[in-house]
N, C-alpha and C. Protein backbone atom coordinates (compact mmCIF):
# COMPACT_ATOMS: atom_id res chain seq x y z
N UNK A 1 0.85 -1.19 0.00
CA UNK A 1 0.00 0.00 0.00
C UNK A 1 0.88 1.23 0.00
N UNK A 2 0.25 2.46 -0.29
CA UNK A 2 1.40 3.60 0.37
C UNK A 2 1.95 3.97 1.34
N UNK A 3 1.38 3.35 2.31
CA UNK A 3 2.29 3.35 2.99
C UNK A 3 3.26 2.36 3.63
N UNK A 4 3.58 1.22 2.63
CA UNK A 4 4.57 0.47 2.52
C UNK A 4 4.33 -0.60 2.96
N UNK A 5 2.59 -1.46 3.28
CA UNK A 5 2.67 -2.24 3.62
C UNK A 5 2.36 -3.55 2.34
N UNK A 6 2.92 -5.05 2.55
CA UNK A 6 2.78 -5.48 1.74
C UNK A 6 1.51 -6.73 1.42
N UNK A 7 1.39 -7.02 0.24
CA UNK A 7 0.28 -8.16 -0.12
C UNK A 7 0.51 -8.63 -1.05
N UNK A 8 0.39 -10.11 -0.99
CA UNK A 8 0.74 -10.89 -2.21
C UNK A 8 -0.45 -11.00 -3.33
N UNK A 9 0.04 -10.88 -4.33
CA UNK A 9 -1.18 -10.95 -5.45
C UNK A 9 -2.50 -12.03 -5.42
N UNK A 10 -2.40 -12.77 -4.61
CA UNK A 10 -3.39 -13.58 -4.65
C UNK A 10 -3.97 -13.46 -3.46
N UNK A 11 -3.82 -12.56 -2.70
CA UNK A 11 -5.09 -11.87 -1.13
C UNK A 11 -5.43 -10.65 -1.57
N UNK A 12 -4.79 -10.02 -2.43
CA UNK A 12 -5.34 -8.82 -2.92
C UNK A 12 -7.21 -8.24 -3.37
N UNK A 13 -7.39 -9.46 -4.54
CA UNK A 13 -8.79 -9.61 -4.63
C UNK A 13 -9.59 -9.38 -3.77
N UNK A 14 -8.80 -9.84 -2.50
CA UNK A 14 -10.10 -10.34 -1.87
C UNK A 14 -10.10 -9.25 -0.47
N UNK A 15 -9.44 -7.99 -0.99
CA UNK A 15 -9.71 -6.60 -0.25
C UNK A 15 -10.96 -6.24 -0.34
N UNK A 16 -11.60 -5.69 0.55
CA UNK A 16 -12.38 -4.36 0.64
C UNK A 16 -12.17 -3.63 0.29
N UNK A 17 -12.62 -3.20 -1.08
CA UNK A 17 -12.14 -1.01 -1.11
C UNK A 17 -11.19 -0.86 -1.58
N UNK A 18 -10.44 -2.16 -1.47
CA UNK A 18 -9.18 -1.37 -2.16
C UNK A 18 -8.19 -0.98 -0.93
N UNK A 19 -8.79 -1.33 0.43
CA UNK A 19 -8.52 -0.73 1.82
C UNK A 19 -7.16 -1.96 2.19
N UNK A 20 -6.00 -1.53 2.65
CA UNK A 20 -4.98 -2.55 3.32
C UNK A 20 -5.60 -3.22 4.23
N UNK A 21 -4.85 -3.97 4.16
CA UNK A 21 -5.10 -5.13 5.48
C UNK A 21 -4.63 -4.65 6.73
N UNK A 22 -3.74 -4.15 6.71
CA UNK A 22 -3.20 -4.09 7.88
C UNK A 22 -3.39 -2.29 8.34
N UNK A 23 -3.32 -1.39 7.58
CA UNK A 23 -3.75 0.14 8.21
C UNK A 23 -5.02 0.29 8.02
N UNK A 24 -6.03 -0.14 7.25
CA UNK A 24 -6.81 -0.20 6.46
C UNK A 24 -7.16 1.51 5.85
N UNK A 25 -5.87 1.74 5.12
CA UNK A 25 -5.83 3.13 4.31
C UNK A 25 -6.43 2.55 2.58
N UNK A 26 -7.34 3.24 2.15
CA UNK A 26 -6.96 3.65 0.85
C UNK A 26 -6.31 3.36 0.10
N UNK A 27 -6.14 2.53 -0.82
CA UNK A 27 -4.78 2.85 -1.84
C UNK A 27 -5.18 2.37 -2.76
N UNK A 28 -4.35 2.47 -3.75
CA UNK A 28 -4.05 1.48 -4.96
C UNK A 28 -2.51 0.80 -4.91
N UNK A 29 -2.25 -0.79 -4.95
CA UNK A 29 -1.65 -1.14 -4.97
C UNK A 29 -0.91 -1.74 -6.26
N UNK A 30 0.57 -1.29 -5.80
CA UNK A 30 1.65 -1.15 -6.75
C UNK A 30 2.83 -2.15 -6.66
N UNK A 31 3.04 -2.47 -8.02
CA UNK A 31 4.58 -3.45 -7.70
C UNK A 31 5.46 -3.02 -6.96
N UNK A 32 5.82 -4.34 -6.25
CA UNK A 32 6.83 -3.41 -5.46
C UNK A 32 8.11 -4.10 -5.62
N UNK A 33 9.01 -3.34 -6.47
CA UNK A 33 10.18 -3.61 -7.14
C UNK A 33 11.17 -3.90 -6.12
N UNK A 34 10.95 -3.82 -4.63
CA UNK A 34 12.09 -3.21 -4.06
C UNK A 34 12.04 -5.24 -3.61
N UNK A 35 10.75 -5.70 -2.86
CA UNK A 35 10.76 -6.87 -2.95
C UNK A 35 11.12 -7.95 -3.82
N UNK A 36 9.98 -7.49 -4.72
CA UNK A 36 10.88 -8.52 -6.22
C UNK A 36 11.98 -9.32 -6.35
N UNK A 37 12.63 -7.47 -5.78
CA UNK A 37 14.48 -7.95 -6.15
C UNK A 37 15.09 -8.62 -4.72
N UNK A 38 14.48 -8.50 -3.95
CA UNK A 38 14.99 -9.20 -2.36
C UNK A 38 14.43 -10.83 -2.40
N UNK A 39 13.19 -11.08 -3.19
CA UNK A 39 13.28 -12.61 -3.25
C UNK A 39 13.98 -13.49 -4.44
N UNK A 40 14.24 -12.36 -5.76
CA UNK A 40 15.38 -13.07 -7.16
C UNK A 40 16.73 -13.28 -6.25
N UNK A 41 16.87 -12.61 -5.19
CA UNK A 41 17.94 -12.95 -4.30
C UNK A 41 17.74 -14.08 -3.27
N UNK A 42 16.66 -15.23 -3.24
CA UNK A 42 16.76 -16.31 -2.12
C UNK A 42 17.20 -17.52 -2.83
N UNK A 43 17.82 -17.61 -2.07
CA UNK A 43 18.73 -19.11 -3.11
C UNK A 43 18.29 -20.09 -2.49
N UNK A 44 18.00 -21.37 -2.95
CA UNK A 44 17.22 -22.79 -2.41
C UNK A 44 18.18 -23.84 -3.02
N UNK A 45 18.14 -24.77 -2.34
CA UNK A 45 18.99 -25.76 -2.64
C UNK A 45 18.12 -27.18 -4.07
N UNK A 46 18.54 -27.66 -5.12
CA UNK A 46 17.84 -28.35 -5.37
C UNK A 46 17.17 -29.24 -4.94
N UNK A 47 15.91 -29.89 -4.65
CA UNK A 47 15.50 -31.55 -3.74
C UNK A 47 16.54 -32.44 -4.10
N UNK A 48 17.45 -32.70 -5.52
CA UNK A 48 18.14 -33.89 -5.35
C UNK A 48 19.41 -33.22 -5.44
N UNK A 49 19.77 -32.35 -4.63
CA UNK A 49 21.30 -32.19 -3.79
C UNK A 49 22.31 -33.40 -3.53
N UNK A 50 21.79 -33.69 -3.04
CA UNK A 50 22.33 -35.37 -2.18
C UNK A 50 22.73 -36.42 -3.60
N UNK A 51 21.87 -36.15 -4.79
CA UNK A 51 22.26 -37.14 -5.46
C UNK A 51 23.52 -36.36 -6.55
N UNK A 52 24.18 -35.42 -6.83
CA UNK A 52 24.45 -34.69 -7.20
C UNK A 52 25.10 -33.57 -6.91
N UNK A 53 25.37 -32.40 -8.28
CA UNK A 53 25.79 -30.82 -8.11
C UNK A 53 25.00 -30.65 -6.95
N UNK A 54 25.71 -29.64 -6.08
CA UNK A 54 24.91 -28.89 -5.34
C UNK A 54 24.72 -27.37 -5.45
N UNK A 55 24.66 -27.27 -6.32
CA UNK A 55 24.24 -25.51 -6.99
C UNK A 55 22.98 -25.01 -6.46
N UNK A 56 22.98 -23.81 -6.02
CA UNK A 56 21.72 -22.98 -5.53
C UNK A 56 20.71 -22.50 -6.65
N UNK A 57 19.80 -22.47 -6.42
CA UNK A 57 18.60 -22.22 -7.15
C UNK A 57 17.94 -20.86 -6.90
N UNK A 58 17.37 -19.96 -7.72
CA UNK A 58 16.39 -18.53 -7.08
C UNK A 58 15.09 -19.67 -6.90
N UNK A 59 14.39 -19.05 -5.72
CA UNK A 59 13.48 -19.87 -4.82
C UNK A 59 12.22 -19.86 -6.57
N UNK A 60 12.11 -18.98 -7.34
CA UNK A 60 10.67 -19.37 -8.50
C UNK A 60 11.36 -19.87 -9.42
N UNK A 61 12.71 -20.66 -9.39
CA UNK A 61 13.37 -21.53 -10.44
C UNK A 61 12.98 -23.15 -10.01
N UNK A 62 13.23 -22.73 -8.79
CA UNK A 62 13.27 -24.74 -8.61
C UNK A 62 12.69 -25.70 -9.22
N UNK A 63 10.91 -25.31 -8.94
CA UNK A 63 10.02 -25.88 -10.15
C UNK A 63 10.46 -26.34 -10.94
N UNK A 64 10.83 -25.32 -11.80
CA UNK A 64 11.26 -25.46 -13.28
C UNK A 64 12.47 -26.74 -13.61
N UNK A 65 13.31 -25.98 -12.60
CA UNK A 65 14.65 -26.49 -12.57
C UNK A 65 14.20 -28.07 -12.10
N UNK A 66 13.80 -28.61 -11.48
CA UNK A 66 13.23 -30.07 -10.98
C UNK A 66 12.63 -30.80 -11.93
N UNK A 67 12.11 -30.28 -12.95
CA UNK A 67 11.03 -31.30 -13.64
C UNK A 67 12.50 -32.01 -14.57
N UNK A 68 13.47 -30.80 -14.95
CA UNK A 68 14.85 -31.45 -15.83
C UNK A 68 15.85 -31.65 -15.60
N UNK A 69 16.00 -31.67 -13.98
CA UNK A 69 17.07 -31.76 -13.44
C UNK A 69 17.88 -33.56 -13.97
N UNK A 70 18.80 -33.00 -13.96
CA UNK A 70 20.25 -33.92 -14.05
C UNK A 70 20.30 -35.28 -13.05
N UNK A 71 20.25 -34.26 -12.23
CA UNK A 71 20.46 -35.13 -10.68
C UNK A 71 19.23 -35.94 -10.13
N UNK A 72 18.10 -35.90 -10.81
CA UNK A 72 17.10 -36.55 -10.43
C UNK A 72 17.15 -38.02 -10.12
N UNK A 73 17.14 -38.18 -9.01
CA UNK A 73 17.89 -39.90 -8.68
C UNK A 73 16.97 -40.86 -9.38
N UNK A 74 17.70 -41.99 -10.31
CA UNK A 74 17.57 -43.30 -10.44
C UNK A 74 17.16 -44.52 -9.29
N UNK A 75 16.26 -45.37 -9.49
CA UNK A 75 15.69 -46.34 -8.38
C UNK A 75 16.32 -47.39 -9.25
N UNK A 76 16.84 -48.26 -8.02
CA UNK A 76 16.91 -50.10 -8.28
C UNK A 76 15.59 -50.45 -8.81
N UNK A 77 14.70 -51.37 -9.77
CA UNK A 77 13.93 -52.11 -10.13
C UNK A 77 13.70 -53.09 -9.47
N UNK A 78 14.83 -53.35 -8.57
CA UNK A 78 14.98 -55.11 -7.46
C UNK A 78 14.03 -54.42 -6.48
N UNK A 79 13.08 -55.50 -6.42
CA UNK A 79 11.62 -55.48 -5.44
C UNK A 79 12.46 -55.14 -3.87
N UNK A 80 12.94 -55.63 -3.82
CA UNK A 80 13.59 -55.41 -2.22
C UNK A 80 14.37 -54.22 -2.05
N UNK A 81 14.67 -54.01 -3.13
CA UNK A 81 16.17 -52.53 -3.02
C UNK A 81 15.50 -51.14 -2.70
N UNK A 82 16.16 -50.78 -1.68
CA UNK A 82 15.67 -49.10 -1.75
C UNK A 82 17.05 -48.31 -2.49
N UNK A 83 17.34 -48.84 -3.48
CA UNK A 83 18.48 -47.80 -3.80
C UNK A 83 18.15 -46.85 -4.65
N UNK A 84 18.89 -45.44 -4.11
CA UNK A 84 18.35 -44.22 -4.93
C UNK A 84 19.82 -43.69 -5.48
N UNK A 85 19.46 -42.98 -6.44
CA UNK A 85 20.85 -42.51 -6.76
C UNK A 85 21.33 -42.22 -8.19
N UNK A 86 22.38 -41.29 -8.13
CA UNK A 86 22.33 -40.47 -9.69
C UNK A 86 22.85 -41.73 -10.71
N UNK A 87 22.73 -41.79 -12.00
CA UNK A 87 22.62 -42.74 -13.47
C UNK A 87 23.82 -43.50 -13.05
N UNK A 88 25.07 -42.57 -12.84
CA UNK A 88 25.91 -43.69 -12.71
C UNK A 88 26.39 -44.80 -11.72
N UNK A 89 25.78 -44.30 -10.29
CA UNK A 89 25.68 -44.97 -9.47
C UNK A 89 25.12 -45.91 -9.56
N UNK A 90 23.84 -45.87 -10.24
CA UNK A 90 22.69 -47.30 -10.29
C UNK A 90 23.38 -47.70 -10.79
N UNK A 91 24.72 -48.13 -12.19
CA UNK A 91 25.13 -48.37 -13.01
C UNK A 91 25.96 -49.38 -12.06
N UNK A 92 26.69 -48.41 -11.27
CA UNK A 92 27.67 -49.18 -10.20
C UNK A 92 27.29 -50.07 -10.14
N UNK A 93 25.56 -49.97 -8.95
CA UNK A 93 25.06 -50.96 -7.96
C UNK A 93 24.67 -52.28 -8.66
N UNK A 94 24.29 -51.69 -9.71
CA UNK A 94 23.30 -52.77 -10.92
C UNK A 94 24.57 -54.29 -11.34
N UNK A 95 26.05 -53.67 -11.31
CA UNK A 95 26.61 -54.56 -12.29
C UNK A 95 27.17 -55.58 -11.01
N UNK A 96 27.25 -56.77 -11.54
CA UNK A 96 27.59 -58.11 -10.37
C UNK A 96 29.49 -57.82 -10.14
N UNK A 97 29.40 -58.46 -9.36
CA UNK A 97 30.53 -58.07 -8.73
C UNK A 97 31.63 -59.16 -9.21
């Protein structure tokens, strides 16, 4: 709002008036660039870290970054095996000794 308080686009709708939530002033609400740029700055770790790179992610990449990730661990097919783990590892586990 103007006077600097914030709301995420999807509670907005569902204002009164147009009135903040929290002063309940008046306003029209505006991007607020200053945030934006404080969350393109939160870095998240990928979910399959552990199997893999461990490179940081901006927190509205991960999604993305997950559906093609690299590191997405491989499963044993053996009914009993819980083995997880990146391509070449299964490769390891898979071959007889």
């Amino acid at each position: 709002c103007s006077v600097g308080h914030f709301i995420c686009s999807s509670c907005r709708p569902k204002l009164v008036r147009n009135k903040c939530h929290l002063c309940s002033a008046e306003t029209t609400f505006q991007r607020c660039l200053g945030m934006e740029r404080l969350m393109e700055s939160v870095a998240v770790p990928c979910s399959n870290a552990k199997y893999g790179r461990t490179e940081k992610l901006t927190y509205y990449q991960k999604d993305e970054h997950e559906k093609a990730c690299p590191n997405t661990p491989c499963f044993c097919p053996g009914s009993s095996c819980s083995f997880a783990g990146a391509t070449d590892a299964l490769l390891d586990h898979s071959l007889p000794e």
